[in-house]
C-alpha atoms as a PDB file:
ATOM      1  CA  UNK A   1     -12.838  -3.870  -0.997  1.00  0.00           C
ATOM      2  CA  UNK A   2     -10.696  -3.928   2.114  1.00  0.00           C
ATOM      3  CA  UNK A   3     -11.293  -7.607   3.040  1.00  0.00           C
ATOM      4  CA  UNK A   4     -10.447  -8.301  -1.159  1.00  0.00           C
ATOM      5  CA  UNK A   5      -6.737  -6.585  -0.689  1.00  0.00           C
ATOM      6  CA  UNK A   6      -5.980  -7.335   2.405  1.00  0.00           C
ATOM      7  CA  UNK A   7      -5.559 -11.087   1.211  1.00  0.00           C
ATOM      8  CA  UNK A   8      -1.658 -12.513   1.261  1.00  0.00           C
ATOM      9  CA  UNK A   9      -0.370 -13.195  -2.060  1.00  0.00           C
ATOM     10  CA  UNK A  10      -1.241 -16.577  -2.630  1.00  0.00           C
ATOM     11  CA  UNK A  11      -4.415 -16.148  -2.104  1.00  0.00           C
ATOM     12  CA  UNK A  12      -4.859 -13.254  -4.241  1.00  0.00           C
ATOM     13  CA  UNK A  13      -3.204 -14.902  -6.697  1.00  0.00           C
ATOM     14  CA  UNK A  14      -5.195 -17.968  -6.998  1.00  0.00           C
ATOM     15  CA  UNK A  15      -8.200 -15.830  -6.259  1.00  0.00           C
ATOM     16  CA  UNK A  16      -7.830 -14.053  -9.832  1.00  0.00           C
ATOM     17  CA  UNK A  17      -5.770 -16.644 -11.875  1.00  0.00           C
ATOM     18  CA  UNK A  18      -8.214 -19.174 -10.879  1.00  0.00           C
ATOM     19  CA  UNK A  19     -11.143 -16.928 -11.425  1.00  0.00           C
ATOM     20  CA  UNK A  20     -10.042 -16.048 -15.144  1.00  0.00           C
ATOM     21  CA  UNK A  21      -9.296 -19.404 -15.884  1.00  0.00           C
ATOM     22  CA  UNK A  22     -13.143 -20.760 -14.381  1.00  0.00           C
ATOM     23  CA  UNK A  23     -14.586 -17.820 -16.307  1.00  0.00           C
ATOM     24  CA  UNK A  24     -12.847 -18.737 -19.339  1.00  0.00           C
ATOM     25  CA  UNK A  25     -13.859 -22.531 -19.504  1.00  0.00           C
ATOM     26  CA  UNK A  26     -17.443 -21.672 -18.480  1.00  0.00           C
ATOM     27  CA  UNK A  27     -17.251 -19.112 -21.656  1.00  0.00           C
ATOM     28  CA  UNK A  28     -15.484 -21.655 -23.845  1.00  0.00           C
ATOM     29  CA  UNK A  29     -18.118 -24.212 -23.219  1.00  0.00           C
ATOM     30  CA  UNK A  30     -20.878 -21.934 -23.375  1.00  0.00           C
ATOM     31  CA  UNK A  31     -19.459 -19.929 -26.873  1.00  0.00           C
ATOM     32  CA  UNK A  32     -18.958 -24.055 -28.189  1.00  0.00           C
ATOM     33  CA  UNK A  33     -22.844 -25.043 -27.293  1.00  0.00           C
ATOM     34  CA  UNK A  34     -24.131 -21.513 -28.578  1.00  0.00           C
ATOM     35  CA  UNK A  35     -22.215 -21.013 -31.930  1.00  0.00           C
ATOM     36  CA  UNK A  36     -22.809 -23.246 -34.924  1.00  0.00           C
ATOM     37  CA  UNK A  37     -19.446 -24.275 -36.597  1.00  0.00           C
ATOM     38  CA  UNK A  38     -20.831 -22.259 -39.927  1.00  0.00           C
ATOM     39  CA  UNK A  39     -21.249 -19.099 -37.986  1.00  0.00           C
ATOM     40  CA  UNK A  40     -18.118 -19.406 -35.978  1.00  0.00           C
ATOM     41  CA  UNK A  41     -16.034 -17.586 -38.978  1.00  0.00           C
ATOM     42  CA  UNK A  42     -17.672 -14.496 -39.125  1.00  0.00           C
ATOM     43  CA  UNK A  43     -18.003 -14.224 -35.488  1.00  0.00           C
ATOM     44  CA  UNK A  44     -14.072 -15.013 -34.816  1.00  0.00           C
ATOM     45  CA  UNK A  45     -13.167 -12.649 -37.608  1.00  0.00           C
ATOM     46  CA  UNK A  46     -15.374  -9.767 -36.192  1.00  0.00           C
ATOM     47  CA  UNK A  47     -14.052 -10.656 -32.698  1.00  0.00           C
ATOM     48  CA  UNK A  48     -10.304 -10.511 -34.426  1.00  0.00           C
ATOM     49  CA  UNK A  49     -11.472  -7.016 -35.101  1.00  0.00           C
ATOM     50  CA  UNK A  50     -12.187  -5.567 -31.560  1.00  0.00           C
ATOM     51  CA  UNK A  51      -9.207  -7.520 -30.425  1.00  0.00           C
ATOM     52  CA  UNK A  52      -6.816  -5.112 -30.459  1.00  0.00           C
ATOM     53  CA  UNK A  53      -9.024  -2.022 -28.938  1.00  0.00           C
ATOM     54  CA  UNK A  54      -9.997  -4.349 -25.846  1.00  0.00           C
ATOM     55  CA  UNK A  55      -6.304  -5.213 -25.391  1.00  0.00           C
ATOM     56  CA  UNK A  56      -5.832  -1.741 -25.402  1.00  0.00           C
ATOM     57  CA  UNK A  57      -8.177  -0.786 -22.933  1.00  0.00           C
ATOM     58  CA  UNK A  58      -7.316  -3.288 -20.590  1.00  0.00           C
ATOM     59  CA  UNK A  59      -4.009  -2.460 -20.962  1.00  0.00           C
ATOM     60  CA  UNK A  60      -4.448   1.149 -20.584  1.00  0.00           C
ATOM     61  CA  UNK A  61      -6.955   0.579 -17.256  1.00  0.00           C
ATOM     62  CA  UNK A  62      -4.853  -1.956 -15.237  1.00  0.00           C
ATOM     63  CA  UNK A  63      -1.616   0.186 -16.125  1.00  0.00           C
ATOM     64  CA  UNK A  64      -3.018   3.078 -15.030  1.00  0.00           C
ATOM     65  CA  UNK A  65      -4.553   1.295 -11.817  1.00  0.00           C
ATOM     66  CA  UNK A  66      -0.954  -0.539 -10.975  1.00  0.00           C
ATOM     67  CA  UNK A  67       0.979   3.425 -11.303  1.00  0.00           C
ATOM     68  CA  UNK A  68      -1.500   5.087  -8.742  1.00  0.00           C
ATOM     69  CA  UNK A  69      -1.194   2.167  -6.571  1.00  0.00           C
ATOM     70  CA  UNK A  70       2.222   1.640  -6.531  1.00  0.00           C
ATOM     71  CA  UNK A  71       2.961   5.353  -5.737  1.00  0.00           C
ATOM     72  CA  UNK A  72       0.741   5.311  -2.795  1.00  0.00           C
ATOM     73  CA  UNK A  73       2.503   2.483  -2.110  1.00  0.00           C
ATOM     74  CA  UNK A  74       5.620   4.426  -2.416  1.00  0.00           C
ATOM     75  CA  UNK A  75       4.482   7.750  -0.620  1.00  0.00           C
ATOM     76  CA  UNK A  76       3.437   5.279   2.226  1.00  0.00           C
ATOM     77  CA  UNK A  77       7.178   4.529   2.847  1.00  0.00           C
ATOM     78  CA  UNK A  78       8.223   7.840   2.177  1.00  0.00           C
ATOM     79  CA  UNK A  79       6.163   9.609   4.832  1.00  0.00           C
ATOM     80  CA  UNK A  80       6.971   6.496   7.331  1.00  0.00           C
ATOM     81  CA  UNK A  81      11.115   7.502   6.476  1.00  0.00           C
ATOM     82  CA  UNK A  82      10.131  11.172   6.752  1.00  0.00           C
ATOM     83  CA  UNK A  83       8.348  10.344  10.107  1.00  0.00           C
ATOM     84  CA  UNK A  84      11.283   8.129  11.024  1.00  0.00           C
ATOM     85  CA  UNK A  85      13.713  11.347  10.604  1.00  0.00           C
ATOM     86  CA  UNK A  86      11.534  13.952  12.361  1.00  0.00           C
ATOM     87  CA  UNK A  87      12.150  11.367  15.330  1.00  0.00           C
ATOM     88  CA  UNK A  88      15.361  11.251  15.318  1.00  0.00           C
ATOM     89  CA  UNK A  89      15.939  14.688  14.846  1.00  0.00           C
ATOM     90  CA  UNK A  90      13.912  15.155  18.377  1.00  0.00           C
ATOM     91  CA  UNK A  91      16.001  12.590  19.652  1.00  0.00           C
ATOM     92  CA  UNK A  92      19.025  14.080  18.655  1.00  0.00           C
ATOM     93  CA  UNK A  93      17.663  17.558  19.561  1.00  0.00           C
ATOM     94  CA  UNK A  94      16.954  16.804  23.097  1.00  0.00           C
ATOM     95  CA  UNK A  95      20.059  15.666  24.096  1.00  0.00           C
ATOM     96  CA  UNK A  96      20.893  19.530  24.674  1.00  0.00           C
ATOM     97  CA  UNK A  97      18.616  19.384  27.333  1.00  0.00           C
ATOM     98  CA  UNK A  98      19.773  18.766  30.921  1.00  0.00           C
ATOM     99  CA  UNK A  99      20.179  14.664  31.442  1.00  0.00           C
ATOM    100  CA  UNK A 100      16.835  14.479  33.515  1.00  0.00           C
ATOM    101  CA  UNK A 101      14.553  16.451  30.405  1.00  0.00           C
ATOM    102  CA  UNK A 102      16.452  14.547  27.787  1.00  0.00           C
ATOM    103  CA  UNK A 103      15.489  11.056  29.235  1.00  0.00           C
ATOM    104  CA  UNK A 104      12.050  12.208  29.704  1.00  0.00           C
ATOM    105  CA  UNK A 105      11.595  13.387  25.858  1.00  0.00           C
ATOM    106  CA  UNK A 106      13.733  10.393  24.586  1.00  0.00           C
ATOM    107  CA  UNK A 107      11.536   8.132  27.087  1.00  0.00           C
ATOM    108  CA  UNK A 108       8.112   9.556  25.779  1.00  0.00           C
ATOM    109  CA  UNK A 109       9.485   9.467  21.977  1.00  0.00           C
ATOM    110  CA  UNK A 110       9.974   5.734  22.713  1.00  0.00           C
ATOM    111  CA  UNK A 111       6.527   5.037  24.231  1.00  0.00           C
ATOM    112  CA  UNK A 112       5.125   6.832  20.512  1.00  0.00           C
ATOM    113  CA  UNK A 113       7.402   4.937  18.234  1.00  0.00           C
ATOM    114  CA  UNK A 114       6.661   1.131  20.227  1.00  0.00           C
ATOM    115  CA  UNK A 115       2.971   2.387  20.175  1.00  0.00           C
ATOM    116  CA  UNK A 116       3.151   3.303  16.333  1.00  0.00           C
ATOM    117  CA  UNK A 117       4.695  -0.191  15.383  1.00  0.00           C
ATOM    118  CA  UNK A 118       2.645  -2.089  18.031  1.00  0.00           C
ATOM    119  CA  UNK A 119      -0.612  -0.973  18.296  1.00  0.00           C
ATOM    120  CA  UNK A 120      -1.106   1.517  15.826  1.00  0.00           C
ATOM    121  CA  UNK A 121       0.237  -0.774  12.463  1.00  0.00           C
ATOM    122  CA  UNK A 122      -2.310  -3.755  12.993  1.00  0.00           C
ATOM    123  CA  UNK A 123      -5.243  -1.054  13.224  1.00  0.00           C
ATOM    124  CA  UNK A 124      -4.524   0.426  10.062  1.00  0.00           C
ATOM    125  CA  UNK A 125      -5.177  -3.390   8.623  1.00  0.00           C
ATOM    126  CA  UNK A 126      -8.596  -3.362  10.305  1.00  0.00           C
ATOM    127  CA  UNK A 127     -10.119   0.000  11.157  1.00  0.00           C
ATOM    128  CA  UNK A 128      -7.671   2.994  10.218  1.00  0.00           C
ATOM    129  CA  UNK A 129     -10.178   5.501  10.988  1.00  0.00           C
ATOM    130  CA  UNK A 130     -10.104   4.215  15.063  1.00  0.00           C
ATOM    131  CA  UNK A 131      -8.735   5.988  17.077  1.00  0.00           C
ATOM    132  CA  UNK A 132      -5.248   4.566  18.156  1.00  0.00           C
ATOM    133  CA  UNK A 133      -3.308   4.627  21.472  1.00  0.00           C
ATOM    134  CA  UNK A 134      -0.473   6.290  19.514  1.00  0.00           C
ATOM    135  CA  UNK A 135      -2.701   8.809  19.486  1.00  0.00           C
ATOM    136  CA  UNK A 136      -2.327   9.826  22.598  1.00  0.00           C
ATOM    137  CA  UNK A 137       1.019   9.153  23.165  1.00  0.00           C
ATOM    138  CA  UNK A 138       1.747  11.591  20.330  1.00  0.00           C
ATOM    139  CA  UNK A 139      -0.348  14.603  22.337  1.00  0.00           C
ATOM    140  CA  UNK A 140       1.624  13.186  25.728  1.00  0.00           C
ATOM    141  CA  UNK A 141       4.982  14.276  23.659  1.00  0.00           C
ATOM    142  CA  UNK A 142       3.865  17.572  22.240  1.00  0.00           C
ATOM    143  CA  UNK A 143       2.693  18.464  25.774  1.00  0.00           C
ATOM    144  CA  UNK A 144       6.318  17.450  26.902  1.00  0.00           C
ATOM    145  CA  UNK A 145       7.981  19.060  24.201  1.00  0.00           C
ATOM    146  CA  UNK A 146       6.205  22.392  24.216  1.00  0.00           C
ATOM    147  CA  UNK A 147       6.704  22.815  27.642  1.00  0.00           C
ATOM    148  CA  UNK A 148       9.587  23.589  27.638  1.00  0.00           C
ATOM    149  CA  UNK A 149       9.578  26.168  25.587  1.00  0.00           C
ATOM    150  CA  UNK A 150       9.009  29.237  28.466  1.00  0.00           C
ATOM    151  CA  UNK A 151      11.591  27.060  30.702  1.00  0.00           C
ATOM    152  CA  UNK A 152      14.585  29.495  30.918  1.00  0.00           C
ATOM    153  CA  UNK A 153      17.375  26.955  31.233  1.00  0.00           C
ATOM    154  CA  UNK A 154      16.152  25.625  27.938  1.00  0.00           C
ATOM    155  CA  UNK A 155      18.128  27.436  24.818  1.00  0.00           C
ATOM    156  CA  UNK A 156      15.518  28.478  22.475  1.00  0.00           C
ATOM    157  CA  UNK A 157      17.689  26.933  19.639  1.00  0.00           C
ATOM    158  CA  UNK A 158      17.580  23.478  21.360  1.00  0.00           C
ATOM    159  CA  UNK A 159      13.440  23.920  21.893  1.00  0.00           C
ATOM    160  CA  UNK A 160      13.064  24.989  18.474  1.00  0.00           C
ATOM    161  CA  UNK A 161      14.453  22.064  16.765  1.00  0.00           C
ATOM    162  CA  UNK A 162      12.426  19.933  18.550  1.00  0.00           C
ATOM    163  CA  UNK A 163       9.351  21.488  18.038  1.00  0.00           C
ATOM    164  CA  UNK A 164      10.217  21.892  14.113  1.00  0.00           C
ATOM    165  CA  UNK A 165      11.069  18.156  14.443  1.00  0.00           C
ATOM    166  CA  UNK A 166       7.944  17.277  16.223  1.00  0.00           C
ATOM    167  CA  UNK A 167       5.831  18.960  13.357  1.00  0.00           C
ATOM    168  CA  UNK A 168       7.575  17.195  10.999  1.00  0.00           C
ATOM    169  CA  UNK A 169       6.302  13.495  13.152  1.00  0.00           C
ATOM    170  CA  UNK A 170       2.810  14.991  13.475  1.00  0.00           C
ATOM    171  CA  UNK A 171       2.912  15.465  10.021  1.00  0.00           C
ATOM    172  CA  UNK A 172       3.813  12.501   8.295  1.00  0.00           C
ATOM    173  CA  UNK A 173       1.923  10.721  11.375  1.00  0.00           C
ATOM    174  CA  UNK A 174      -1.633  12.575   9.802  1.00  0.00           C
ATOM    175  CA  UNK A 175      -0.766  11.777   6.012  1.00  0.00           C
ATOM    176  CA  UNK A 176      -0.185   8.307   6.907  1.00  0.00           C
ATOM    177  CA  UNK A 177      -3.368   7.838   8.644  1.00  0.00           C
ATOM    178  CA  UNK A 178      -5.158   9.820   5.633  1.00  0.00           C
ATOM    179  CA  UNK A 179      -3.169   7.071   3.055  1.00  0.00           C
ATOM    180  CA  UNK A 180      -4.533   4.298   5.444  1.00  0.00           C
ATOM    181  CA  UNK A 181      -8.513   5.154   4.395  1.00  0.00           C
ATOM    182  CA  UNK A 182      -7.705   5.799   0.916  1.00  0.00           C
ATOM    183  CA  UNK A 183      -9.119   2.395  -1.401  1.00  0.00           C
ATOM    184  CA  UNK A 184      -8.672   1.610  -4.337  1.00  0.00           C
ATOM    185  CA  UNK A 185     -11.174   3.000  -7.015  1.00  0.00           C
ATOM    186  CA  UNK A 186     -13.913  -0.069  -7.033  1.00  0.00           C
ATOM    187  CA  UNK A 187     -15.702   1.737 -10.391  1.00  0.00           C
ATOM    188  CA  UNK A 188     -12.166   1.656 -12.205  1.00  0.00           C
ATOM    189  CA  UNK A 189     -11.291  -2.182 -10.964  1.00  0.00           C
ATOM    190  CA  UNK A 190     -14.188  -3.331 -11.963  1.00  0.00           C
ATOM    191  CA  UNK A 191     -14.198  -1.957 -15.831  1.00  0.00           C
ATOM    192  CA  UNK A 192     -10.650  -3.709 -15.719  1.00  0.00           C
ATOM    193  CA  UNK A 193     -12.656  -6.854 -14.716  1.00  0.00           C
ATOM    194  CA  UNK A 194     -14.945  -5.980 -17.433  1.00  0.00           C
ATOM    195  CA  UNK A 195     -12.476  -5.366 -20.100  1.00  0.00           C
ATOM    196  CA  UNK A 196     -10.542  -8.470 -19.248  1.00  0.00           C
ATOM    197  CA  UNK A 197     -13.433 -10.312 -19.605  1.00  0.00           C
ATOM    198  CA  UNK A 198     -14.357  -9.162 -22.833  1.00  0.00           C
ATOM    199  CA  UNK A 199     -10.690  -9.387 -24.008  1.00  0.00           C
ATOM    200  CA  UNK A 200     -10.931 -13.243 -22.934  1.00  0.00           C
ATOM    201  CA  UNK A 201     -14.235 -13.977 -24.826  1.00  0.00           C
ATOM    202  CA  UNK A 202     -12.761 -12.392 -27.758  1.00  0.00           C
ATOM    203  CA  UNK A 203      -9.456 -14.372 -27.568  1.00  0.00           C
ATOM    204  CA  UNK A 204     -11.603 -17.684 -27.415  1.00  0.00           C
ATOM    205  CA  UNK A 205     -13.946 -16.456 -30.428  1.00  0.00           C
ATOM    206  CA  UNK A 206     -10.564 -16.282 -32.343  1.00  0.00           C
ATOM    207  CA  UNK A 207      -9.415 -19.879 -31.344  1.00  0.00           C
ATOM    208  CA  UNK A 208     -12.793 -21.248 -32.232  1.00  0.00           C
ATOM    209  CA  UNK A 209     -12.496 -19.419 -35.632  1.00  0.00           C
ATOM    210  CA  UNK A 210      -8.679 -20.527 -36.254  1.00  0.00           C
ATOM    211  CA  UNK A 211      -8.425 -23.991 -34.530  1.00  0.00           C
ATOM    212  CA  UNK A 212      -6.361 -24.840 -31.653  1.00  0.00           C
ATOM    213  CA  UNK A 213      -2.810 -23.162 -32.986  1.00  0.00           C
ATOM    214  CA  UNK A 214      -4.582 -20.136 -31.562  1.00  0.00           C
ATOM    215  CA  UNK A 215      -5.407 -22.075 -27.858  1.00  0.00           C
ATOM    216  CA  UNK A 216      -1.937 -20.977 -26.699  1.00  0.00           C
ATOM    217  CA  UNK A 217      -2.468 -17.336 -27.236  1.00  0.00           C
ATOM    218  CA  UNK A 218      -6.079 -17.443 -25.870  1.00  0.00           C
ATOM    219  CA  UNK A 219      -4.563 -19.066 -22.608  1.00  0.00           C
ATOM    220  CA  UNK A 220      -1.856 -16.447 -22.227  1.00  0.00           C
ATOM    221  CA  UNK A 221      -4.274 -13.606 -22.537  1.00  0.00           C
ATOM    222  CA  UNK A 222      -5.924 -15.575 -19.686  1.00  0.00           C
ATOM    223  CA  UNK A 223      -2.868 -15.859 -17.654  1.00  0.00           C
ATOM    224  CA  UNK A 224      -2.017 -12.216 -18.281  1.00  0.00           C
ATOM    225  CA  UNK A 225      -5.361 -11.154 -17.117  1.00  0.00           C
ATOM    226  CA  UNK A 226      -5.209 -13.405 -13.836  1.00  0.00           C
ATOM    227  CA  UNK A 227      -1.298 -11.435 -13.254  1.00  0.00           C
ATOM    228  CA  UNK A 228      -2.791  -8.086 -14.205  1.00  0.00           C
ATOM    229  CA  UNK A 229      -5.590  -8.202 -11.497  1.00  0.00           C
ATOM    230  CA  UNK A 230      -3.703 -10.092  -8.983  1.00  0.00           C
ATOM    231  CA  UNK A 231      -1.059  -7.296  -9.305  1.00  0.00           C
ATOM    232  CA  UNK A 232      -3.357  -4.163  -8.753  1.00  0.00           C
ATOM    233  CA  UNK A 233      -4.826  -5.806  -5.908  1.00  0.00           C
ATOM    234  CA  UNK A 234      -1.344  -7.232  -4.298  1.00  0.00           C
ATOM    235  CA  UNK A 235       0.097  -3.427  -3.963  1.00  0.00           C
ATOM    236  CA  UNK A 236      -3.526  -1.568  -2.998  1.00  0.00           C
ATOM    237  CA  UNK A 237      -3.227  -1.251   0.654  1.00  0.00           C
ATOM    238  CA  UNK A 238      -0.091  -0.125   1.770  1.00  0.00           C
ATOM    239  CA  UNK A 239      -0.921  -1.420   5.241  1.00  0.00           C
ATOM    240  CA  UNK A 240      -2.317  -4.536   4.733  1.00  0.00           C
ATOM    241  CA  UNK A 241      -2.021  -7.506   2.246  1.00  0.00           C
ATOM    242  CA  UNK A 242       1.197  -9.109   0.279  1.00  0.00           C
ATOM    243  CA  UNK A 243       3.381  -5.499   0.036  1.00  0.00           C
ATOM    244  CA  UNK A 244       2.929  -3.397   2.835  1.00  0.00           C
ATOM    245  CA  UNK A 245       5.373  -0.456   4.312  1.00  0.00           C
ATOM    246  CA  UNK A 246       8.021  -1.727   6.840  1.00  0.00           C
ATOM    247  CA  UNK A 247       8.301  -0.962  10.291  1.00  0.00           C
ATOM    248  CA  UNK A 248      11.365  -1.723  10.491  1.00  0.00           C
ATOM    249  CA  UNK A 249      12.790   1.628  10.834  1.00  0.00           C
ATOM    250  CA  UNK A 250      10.470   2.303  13.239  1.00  0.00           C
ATOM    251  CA  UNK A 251      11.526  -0.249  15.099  1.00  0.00           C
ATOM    252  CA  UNK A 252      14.779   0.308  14.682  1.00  0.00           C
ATOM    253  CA  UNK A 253      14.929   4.086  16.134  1.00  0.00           C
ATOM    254  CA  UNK A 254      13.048   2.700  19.139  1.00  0.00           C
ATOM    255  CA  UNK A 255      15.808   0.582  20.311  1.00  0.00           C
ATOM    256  CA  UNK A 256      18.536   2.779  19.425  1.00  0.00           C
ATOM    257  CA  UNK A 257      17.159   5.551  21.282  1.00  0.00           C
ATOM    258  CA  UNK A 258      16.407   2.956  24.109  1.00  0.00           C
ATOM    259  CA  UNK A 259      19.423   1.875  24.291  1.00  0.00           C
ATOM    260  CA  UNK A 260      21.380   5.509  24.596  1.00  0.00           C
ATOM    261  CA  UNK A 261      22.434   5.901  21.308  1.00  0.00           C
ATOM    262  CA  UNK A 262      20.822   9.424  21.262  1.00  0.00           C
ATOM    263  CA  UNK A 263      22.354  10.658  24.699  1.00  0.00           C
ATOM    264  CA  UNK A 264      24.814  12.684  24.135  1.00  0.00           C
ATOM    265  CA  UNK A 265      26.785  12.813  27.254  1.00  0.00           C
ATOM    266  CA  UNK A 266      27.777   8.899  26.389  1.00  0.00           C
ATOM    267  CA  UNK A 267      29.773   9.579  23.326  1.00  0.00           C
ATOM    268  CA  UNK A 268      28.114   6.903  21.430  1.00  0.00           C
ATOM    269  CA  UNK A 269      27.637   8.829  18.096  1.00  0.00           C
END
């Protein structure tokens, strides 16, 4: 269902609002040409009947559906501000280093971070289990920053923070890529598509059975359906579609440590 979520918004939107309000026309039509106008009270009065369990399902699926997928969607930006902070704790760890070493860490932390937010982003959209060239600037780093762990001029307290803050990168850097394959449950969507289905054909057997003071209700259950599976969809994929996780501060602790921010000898934090 990748190519489904990774729609924008208004296409989602009219994707599933559109598509409830076809399938209920087609089903109004079809429930007017198939039931007599004798039999349509006993049918809209046992339809009144399941009403309230369908509603309840649906509500109970696409509830359920929107809370998982709105905290990966929140764990997503949680491991990218984690991530973000094991950066700049290397950043801020290296500039104990001798000004040559520091501007080679600080440099190679730079090439990762521009690679994460340039390269690596767009092929979570497409193919997150490819291999990405942040890849490889991450294991260019480690190399770096391991190596100077034996170096004698190096205080171990200086080469210990960064290695504890380059686990902490690696890290969040592997659960991200692990959230990027993860895809929303197609057996559970699609028994929300069910249910709201049924819930609509029930909601028009009512208004055929109590005249059109009961259309207005029938087309908000409709509406609500349309929202309902526009909104699960809309907040699936956490790196692709209408809400996706920021690289901002990615970005953002790029340039600042680009610009010298994180060199301590400057005295400019």
């Amino acid at each position: 269902m990748s190519w489904l979520t990774s729609l924008n918004g208004g296409v989602l939107l009219a994707l599933c609002v559109g598509g409830t309000v076809l399938f209920a026309l087609a089903m109004l039509l079809a429930l007017i040409l198939v039931i007599p106008q004798r039999s349509r009270e006993g049918t809209g009065m046992t339809a009144a009947a399941y009403m309230t369990v369908l509603g309840s399902l649906f509500a109970i699926l696409t509830g359920f559906l929107i809370n998982s997928e709105y905290s990966t969607l929140r764990q997503a930006q949680n491991i990218v501000g984690i991530e973000v902070a094991g950066a700049s704790q290397l950043a801020y760890a290296s500039a104990s280093l001798p000004p040559s070493d520091t501007s080679l860490v600080q440099a190679s932390l730079v090439r990762y971070l521009t690679s994460v937010s340039a390269a690596e982003w767009p092929q979570l959209e497409v193919d997150p289990g490819a291999r990405s060239r942040a890849g490889d600037d991450l294991s260019s780093l480690s190399r770096l920053v391991f190596s100077y762990g034996p170096r004698p001029y190096a205080p171990s307290v200086t080469t210990d923070a960064m290695q504890t803050s380059l686990a902490t990168v690696t890290e969040s850097r592997r659960q991200r890529l692990v959230i990027a394959t993860q895809e929303l449950p197609l057996p559970l969507f699609v028994l929300s598509v069910v249910t709201g289905m049924a819930l609509i054909s029930g909601a028009l057997l009512v208004a055929l059975r109590t005249g059109p003071r009961y259309g207005l209700v029938a087309a908000g259950i409709v509406l609500i359906v349309g929202f309902d599976l526009t909104a699960i969809l809309a907040i699936s994929a956490p790196f692709a579609g209408p809400f996706v996780t920021s690289t901002e501060p990615i970005q953002q602790l790029a340039q600042e440590i680009a610009s010298g921010d994180y060199l301590g000898w400057l005295g400019s934090r």
